[in-house]
PDB file of N, CA and C in Angstrom:
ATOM      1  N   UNK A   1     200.608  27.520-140.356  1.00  0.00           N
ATOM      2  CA  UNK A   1     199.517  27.333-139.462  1.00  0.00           C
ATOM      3  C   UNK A   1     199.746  28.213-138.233  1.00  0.00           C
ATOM      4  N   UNK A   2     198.845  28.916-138.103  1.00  0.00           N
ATOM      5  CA  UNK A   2     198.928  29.453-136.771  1.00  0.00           C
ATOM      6  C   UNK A   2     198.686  29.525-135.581  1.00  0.00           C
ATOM      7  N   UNK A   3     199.595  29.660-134.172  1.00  0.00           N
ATOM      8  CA  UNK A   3     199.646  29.097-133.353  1.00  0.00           C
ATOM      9  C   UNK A   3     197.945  29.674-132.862  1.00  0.00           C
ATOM     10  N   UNK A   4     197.305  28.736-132.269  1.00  0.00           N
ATOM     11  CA  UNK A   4     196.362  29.120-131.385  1.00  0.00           C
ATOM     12  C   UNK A   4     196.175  29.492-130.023  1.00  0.00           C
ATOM     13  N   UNK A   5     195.640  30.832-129.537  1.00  0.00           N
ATOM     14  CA  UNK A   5     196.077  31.458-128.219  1.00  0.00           C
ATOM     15  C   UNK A   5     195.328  30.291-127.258  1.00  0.00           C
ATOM     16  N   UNK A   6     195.715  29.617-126.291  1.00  0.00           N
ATOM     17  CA  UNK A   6     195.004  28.750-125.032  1.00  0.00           C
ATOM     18  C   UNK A   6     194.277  30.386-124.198  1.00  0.00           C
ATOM     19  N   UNK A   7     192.971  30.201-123.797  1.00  0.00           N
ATOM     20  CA  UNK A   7     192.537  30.846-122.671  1.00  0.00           C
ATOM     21  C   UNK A   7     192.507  29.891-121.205  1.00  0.00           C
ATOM     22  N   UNK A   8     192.607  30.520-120.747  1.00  0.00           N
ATOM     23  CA  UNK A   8     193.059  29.785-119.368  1.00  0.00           C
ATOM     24  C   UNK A   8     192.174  30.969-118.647  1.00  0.00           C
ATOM     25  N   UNK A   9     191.201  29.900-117.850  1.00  0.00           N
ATOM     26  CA  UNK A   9     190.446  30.499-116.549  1.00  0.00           C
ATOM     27  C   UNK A   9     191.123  31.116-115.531  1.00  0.00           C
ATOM     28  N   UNK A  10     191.198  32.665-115.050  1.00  0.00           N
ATOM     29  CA  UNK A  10     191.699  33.148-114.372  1.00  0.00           C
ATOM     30  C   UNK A  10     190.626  33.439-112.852  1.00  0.00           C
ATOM     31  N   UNK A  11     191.199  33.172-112.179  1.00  0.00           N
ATOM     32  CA  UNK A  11     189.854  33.476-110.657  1.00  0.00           C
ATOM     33  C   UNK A  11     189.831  35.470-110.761  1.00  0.00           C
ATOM     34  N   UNK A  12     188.250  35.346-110.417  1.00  0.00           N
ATOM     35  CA  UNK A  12     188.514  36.852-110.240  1.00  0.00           C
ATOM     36  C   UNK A  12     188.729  36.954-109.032  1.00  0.00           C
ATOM     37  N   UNK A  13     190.190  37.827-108.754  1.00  0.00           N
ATOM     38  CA  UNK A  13     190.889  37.864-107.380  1.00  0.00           C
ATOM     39  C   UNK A  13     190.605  39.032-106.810  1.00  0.00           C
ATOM     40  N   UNK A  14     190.172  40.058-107.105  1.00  0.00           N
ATOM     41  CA  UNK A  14     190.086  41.304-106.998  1.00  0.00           C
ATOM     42  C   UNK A  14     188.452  41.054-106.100  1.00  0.00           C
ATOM     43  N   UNK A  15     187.710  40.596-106.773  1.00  0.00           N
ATOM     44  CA  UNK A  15     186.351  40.441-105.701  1.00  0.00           C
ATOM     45  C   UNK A  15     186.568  39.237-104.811  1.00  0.00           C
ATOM     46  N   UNK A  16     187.098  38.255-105.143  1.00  0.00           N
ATOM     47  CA  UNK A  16     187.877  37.286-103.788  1.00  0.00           C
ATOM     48  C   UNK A  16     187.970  37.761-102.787  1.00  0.00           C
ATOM     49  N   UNK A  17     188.995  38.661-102.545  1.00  0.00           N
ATOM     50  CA  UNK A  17     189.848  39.624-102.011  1.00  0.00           C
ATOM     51  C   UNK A  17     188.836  40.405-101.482  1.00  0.00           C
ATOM     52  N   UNK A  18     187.940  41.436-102.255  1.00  0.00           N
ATOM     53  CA  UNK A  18     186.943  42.455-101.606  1.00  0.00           C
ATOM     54  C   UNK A  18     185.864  41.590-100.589  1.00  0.00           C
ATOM     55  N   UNK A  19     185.636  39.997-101.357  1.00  0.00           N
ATOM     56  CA  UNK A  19     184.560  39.697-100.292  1.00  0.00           C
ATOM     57  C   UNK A  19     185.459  39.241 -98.909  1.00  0.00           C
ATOM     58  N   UNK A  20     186.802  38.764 -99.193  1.00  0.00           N
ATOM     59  CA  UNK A  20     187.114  38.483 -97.860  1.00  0.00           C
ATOM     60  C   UNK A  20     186.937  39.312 -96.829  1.00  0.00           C
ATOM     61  N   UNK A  21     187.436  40.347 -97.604  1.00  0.00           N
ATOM     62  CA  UNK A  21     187.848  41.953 -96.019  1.00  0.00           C
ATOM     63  C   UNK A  21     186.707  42.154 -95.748  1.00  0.00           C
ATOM     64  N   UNK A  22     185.426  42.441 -96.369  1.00  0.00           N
ATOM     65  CA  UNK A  22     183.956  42.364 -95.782  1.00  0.00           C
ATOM     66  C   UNK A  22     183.484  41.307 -94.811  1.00  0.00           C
ATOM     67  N   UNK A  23     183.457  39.859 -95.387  1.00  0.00           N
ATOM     68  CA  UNK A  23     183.371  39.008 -94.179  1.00  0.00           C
ATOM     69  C   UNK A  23     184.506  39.186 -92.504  1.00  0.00           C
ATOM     70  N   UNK A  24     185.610  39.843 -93.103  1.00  0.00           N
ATOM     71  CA  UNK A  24     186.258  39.664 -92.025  1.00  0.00           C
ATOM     72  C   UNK A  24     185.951  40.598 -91.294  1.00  0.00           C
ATOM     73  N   UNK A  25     185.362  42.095 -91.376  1.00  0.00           N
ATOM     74  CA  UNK A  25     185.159  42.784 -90.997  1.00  0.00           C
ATOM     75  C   UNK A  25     183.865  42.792 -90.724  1.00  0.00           C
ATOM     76  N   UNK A  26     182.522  41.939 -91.179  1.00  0.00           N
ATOM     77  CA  UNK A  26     181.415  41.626 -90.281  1.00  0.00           C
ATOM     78  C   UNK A  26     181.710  40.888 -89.655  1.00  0.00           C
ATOM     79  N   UNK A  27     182.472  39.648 -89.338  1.00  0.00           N
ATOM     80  CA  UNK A  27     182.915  38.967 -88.562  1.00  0.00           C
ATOM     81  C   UNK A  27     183.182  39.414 -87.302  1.00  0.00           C
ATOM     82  N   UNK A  28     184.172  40.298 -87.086  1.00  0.00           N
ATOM     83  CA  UNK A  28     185.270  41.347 -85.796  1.00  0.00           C
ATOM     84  C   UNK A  28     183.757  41.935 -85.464  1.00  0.00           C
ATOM     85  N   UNK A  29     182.748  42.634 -86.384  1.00  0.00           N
ATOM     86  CA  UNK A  29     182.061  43.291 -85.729  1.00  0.00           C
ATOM     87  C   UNK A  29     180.571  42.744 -84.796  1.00  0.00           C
ATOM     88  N   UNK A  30     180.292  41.384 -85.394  1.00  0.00           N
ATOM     89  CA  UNK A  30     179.550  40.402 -84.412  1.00  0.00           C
ATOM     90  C   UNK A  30     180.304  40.311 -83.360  1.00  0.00           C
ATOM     91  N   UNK A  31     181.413  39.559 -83.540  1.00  0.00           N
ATOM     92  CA  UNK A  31     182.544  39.219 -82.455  1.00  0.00           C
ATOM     93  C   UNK A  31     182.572  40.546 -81.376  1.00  0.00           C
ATOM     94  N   UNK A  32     182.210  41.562 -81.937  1.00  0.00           N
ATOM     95  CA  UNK A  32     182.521  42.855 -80.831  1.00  0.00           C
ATOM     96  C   UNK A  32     181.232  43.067 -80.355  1.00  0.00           C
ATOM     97  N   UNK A  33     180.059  42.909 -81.256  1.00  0.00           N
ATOM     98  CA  UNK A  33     178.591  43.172 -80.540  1.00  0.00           C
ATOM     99  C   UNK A  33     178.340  42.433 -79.388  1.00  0.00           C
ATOM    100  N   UNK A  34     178.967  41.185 -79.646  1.00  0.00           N
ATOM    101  CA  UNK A  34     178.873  39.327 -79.114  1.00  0.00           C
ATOM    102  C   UNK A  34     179.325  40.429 -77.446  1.00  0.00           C
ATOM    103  N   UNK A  35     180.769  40.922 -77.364  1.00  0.00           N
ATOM    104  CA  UNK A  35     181.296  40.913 -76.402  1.00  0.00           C
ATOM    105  C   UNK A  35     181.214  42.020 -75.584  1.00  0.00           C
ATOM    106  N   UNK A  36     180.236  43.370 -76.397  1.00  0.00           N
ATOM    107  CA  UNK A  36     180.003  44.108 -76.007  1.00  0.00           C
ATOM    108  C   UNK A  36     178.521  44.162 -74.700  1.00  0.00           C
ATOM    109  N   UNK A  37     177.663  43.274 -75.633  1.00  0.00           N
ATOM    110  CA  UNK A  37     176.103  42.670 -75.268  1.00  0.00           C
ATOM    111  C   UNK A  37     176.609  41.818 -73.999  1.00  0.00           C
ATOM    112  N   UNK A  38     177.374  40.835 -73.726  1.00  0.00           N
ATOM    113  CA  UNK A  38     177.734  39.914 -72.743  1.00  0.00           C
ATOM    114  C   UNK A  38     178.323  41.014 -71.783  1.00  0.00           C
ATOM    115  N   UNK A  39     179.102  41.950 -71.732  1.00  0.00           N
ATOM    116  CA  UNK A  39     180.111  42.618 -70.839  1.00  0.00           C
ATOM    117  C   UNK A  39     179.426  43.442 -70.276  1.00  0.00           C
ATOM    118  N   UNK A  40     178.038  44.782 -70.729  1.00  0.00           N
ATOM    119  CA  UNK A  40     177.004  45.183 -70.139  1.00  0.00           C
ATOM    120  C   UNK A  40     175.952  44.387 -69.677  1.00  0.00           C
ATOM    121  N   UNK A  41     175.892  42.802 -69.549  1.00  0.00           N
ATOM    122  CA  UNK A  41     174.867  42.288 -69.715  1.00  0.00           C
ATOM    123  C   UNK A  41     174.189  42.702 -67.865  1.00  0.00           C
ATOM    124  N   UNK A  42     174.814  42.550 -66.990  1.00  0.00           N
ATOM    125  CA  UNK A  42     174.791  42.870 -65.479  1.00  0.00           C
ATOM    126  C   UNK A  42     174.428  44.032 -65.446  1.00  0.00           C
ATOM    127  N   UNK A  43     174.538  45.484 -66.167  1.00  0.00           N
ATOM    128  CA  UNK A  43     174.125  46.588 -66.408  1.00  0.00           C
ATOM    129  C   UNK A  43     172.740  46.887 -66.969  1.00  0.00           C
ATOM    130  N   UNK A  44     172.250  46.008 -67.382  1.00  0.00           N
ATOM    131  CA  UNK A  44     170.804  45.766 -68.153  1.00  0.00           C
ATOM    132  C   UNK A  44     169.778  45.925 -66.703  1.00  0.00           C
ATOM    133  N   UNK A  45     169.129  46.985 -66.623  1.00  0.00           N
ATOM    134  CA  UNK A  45     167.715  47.042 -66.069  1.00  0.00           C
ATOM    135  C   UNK A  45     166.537  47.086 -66.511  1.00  0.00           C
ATOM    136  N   UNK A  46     165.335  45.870 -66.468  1.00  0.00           N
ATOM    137  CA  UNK A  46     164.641  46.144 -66.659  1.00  0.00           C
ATOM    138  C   UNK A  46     163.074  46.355 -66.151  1.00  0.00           C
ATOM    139  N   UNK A  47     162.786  47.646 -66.806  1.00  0.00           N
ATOM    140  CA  UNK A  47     160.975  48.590 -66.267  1.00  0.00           C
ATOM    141  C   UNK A  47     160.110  48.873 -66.684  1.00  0.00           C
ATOM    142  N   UNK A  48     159.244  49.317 -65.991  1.00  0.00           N
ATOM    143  CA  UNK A  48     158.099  48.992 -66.798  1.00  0.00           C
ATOM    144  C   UNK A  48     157.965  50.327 -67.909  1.00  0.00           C
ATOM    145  N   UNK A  49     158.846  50.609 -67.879  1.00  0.00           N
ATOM    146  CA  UNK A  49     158.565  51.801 -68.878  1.00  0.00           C
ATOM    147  C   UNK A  49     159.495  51.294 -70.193  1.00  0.00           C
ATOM    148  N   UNK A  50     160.554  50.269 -69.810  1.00  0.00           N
ATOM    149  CA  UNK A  50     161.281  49.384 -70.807  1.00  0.00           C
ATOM    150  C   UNK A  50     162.750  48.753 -70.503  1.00  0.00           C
ATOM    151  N   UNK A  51     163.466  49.062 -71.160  1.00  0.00           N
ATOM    152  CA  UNK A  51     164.639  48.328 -70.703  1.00  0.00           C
ATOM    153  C   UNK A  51     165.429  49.647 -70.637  1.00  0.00           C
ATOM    154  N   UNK A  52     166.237  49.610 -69.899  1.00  0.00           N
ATOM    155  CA  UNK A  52     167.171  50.292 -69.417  1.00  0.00           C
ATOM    156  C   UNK A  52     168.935  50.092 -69.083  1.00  0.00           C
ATOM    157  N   UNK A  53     169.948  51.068 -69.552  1.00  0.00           N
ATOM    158  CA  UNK A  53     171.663  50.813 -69.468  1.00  0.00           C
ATOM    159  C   UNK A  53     171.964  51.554 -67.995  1.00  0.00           C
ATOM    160  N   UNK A  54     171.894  50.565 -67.068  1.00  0.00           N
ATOM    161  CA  UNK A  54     172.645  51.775 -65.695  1.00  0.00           C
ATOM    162  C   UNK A  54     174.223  51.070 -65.594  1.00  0.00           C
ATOM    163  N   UNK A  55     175.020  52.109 -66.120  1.00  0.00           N
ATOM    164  CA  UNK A  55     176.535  51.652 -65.928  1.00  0.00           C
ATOM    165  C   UNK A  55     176.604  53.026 -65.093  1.00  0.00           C
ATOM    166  N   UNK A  56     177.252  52.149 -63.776  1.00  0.00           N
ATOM    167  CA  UNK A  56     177.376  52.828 -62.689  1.00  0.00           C
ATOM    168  C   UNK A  56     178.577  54.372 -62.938  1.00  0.00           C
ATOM    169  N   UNK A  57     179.646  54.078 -63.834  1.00  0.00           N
ATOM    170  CA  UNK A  57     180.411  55.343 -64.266  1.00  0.00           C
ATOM    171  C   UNK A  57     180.051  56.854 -64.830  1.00  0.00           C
ATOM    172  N   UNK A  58     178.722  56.203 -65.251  1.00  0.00           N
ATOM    173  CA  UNK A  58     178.173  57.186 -66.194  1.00  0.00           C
ATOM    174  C   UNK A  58     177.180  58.127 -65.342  1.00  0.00           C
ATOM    175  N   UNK A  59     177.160  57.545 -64.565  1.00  0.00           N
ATOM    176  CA  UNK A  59     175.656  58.384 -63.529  1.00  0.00           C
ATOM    177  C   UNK A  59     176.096  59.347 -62.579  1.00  0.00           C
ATOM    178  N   UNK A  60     175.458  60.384 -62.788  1.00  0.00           N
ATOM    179  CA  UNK A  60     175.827  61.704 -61.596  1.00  0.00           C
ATOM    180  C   UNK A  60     175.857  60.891 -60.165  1.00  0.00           C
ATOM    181  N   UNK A  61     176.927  61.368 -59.426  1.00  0.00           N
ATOM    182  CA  UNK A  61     176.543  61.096 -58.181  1.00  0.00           C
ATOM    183  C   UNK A  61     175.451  61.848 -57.342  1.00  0.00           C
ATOM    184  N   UNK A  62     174.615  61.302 -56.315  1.00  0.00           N
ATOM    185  CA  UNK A  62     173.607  61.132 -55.954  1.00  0.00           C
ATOM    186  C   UNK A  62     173.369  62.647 -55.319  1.00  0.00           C
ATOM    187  N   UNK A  63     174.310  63.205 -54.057  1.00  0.00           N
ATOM    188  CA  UNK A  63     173.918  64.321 -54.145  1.00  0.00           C
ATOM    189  C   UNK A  63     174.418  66.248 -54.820  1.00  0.00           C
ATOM    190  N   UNK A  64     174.775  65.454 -55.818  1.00  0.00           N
ATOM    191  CA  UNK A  64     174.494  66.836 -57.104  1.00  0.00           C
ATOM    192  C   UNK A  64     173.457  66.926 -57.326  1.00  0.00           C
ATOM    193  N   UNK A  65     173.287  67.909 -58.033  1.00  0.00           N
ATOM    194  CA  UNK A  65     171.921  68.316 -58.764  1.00  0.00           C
ATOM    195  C   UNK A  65     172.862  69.432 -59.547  1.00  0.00           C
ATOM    196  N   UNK A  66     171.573  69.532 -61.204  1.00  0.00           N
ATOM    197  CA  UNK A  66     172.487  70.931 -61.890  1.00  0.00           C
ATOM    198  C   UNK A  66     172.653  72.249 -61.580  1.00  0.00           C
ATOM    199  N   UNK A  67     171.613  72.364 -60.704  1.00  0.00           N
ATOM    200  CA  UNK A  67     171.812  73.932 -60.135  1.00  0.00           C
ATOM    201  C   UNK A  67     172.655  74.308 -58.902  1.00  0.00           C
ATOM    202  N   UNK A  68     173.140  73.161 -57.986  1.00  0.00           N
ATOM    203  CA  UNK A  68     173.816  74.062 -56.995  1.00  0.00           C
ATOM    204  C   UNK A  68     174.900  73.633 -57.439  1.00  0.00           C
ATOM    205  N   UNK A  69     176.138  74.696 -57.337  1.00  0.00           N
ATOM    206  CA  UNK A  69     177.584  75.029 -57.258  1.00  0.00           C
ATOM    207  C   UNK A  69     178.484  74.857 -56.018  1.00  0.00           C
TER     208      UNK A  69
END
């Protein structure tokens, strides 16, 4: 008589695994929008022409202009 092979349910680990690192990595990247959106939130102007980013680092100072040297 011959022995009969048992199958035994194996998890598929390989897409386990792929969906974790995806969730974890949309996760970090809400988590970074979350903290990015809150940290400019004081930088937010808004006009009537729409909304607007004034982060004070980024802006020419006042009296430059591009043409004089």
């Amino acid at each position: 008589m011959a022995r009969e092979e048992v199958r035994i349910y194996r998890s598929h680990r390989p897409l386990k695994t792929a969906l974790a690192v995806i969730f974890s990595v949309l996760a970090v990247l809400i988590v970074l929008a979350a903290g990015i959106f809150f940290g400019f939130r004081r930088y937010i102007v808004y006009t009537p022409d729409g909304v607007e980013l004034e982060v004070p680092w980024l802006e020419e100072p006042q009296g430059r202009t591009e043409g004089s040297a």
